[in-house]
C-alpha atoms as a PDB file:
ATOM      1  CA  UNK A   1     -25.402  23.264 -16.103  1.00  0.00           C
ATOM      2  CA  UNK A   2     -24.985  20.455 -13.524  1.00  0.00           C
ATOM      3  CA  UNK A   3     -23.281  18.068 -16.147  1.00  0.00           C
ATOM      4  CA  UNK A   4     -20.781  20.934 -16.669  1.00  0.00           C
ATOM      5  CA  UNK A   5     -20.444  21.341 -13.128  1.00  0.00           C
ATOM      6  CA  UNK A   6     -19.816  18.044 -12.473  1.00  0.00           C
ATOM      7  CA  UNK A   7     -16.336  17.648 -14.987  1.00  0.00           C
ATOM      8  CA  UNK A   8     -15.115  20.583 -13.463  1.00  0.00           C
ATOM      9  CA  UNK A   9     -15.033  18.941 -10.675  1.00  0.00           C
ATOM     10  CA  UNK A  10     -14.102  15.817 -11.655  1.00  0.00           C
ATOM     11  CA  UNK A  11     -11.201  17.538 -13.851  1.00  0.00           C
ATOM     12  CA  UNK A  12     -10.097  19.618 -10.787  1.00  0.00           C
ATOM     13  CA  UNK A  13      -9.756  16.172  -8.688  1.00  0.00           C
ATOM     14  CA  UNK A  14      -7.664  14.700 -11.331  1.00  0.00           C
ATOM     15  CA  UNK A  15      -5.432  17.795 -11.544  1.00  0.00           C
ATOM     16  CA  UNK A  16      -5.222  17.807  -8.144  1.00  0.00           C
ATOM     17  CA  UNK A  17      -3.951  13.948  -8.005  1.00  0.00           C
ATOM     18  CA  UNK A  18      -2.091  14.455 -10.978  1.00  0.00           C
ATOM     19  CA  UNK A  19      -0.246  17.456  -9.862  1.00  0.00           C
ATOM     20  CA  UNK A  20       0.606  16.317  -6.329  1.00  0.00           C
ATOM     21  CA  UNK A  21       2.001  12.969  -8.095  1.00  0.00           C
ATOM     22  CA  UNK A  22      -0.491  10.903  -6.570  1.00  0.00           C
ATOM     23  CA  UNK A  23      -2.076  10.022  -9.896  1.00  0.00           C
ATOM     24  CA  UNK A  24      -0.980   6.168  -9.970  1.00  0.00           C
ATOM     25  CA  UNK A  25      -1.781   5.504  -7.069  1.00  0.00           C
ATOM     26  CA  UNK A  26      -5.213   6.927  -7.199  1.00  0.00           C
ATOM     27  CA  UNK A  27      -5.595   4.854 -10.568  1.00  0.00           C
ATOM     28  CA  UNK A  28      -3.649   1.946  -8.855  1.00  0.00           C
ATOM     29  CA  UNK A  29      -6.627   2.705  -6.061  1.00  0.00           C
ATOM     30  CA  UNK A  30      -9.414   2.879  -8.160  1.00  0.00           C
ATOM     31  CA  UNK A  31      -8.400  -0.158 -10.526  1.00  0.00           C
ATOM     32  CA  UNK A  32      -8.190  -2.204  -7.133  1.00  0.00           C
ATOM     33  CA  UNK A  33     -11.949  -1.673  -6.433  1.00  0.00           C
ATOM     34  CA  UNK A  34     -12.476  -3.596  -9.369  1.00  0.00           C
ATOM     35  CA  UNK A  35      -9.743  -6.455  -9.160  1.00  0.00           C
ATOM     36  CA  UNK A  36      -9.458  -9.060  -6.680  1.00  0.00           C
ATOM     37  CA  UNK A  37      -7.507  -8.770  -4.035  1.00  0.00           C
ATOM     38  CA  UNK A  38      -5.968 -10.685  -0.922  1.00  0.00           C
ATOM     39  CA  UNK A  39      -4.808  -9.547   2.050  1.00  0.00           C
ATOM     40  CA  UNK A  40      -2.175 -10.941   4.758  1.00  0.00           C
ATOM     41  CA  UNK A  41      -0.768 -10.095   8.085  1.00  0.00           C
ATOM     42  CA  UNK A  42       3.326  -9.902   8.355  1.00  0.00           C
ATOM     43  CA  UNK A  43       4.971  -9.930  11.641  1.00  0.00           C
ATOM     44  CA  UNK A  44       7.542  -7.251  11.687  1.00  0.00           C
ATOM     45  CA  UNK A  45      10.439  -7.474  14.042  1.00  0.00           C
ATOM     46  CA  UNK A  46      13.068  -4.519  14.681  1.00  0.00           C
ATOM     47  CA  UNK A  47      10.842  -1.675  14.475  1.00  0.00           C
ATOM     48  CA  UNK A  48      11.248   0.818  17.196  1.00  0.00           C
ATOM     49  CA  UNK A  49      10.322   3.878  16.270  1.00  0.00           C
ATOM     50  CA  UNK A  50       8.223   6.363  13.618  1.00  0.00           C
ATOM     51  CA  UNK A  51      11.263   6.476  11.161  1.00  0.00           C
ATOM     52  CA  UNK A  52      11.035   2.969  11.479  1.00  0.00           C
ATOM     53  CA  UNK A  53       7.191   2.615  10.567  1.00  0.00           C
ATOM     54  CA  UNK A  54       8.094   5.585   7.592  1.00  0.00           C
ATOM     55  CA  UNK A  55      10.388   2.813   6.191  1.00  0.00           C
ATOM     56  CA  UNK A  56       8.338   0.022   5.657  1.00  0.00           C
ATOM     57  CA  UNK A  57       5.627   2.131   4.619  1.00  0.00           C
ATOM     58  CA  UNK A  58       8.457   3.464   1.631  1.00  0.00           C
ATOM     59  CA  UNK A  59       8.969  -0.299   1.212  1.00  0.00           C
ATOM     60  CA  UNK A  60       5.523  -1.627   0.927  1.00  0.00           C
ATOM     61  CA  UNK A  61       4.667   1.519  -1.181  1.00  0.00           C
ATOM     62  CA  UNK A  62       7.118   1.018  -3.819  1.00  0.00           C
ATOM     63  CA  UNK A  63       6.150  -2.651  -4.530  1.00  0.00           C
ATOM     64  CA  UNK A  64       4.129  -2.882  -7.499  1.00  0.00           C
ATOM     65  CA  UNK A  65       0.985  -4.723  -6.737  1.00  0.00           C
ATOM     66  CA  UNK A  66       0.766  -3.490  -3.662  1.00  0.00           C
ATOM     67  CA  UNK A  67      -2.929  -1.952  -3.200  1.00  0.00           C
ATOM     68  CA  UNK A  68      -3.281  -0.907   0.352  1.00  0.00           C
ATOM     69  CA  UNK A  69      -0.644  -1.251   3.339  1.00  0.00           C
ATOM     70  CA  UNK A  70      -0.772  -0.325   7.328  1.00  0.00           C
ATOM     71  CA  UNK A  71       1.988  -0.391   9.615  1.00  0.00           C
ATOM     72  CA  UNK A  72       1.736  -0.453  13.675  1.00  0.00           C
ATOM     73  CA  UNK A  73       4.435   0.077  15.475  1.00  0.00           C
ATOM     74  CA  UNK A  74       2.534  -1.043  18.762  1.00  0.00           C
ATOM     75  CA  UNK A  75       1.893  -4.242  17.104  1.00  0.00           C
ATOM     76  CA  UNK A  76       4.700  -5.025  15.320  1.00  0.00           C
ATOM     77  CA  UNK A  77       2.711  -5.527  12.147  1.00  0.00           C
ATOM     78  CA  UNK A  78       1.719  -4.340   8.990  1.00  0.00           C
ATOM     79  CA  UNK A  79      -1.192  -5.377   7.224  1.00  0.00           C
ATOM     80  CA  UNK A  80      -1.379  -5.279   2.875  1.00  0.00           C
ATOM     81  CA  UNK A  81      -3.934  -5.789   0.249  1.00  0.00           C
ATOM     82  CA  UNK A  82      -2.690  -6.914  -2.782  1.00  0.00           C
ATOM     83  CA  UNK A  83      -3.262  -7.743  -5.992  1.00  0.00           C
ATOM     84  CA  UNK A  84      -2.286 -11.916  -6.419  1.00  0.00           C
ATOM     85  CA  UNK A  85      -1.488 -11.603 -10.213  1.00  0.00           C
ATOM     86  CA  UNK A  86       1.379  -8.862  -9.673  1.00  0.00           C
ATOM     87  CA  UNK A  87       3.014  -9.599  -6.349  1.00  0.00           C
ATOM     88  CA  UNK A  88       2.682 -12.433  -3.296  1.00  0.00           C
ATOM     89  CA  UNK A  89       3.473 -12.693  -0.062  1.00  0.00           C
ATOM     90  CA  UNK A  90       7.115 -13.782  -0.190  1.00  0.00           C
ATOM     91  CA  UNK A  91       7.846 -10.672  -2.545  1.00  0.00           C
ATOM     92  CA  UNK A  92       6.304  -8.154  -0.028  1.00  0.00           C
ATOM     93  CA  UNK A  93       8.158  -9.682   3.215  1.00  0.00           C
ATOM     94  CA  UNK A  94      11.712  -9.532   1.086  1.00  0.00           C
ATOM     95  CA  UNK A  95      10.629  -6.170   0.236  1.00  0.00           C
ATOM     96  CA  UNK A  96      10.197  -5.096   4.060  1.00  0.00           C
ATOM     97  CA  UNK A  97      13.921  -7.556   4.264  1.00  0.00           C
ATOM     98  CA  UNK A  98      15.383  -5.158   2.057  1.00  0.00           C
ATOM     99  CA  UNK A  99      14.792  -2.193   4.095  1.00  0.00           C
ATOM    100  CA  UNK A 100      16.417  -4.219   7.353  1.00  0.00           C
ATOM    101  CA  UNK A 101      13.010  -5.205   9.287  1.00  0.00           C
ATOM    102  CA  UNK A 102      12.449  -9.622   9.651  1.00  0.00           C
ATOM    103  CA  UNK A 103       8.988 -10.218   8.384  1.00  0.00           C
ATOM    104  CA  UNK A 104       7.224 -13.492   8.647  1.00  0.00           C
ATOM    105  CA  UNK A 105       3.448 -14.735   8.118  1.00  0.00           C
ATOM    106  CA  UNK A 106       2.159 -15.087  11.658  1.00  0.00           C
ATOM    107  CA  UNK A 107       2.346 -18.530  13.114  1.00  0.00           C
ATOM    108  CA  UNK A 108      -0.778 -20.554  12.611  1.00  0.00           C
ATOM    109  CA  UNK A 109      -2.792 -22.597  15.032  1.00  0.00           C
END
């Protein structure tokens, strides 16, 4: 009785993520957990508002390899995890270029 409980559950969640049109990025998600990934802080200049934020996150969220993204409009940032063998660095920062935003790697010390 549990094991049947447990894939209805399990088949509810994926209807649920399937039907909300979530389901590749849950997958995208889940297959992350088991790939490497990297992760890099871009300086974002031009950014001044929500819509602004709402943008990048479009951006970052249509880039294929991207696994994880946050955008701060108090700091002018956005940090990404990534998968290495589908996308790099340069790719994400033309990708936040596109949408009219200057994005750089932080300057090192």
């Amino acid at each position: 009785m549990k094991s049947l409980l447990t894939v209805l559950i399990l088949a509810g969640m994926i209807m649920a993520a399937s039907c909300s049109g979530d389901a590749p990025k849950v997958a995208e998600k889940q297959a992350a957990q088991t790939v490497a990934s990297e992760k890099v802080i871009l300086q974002v200049e031009g950014m001044t508002c929500e819509n602004c934020v709402k943008a990048v996150n479009k951006a970052l969220e249509n880039c294929e390899g991207v696994i994880e993204h946050q955008v701060s409009l108090a700091e002018s940032a956005a940090v990404v995890a990534f998968d290495p063998a589908k996308i790099n660095p340069e790719k994400i920062i033309a990708a936040i270029e596109k949408v009219g935003y200057k994005a750089k790697m932080p300057a090192t010390e």
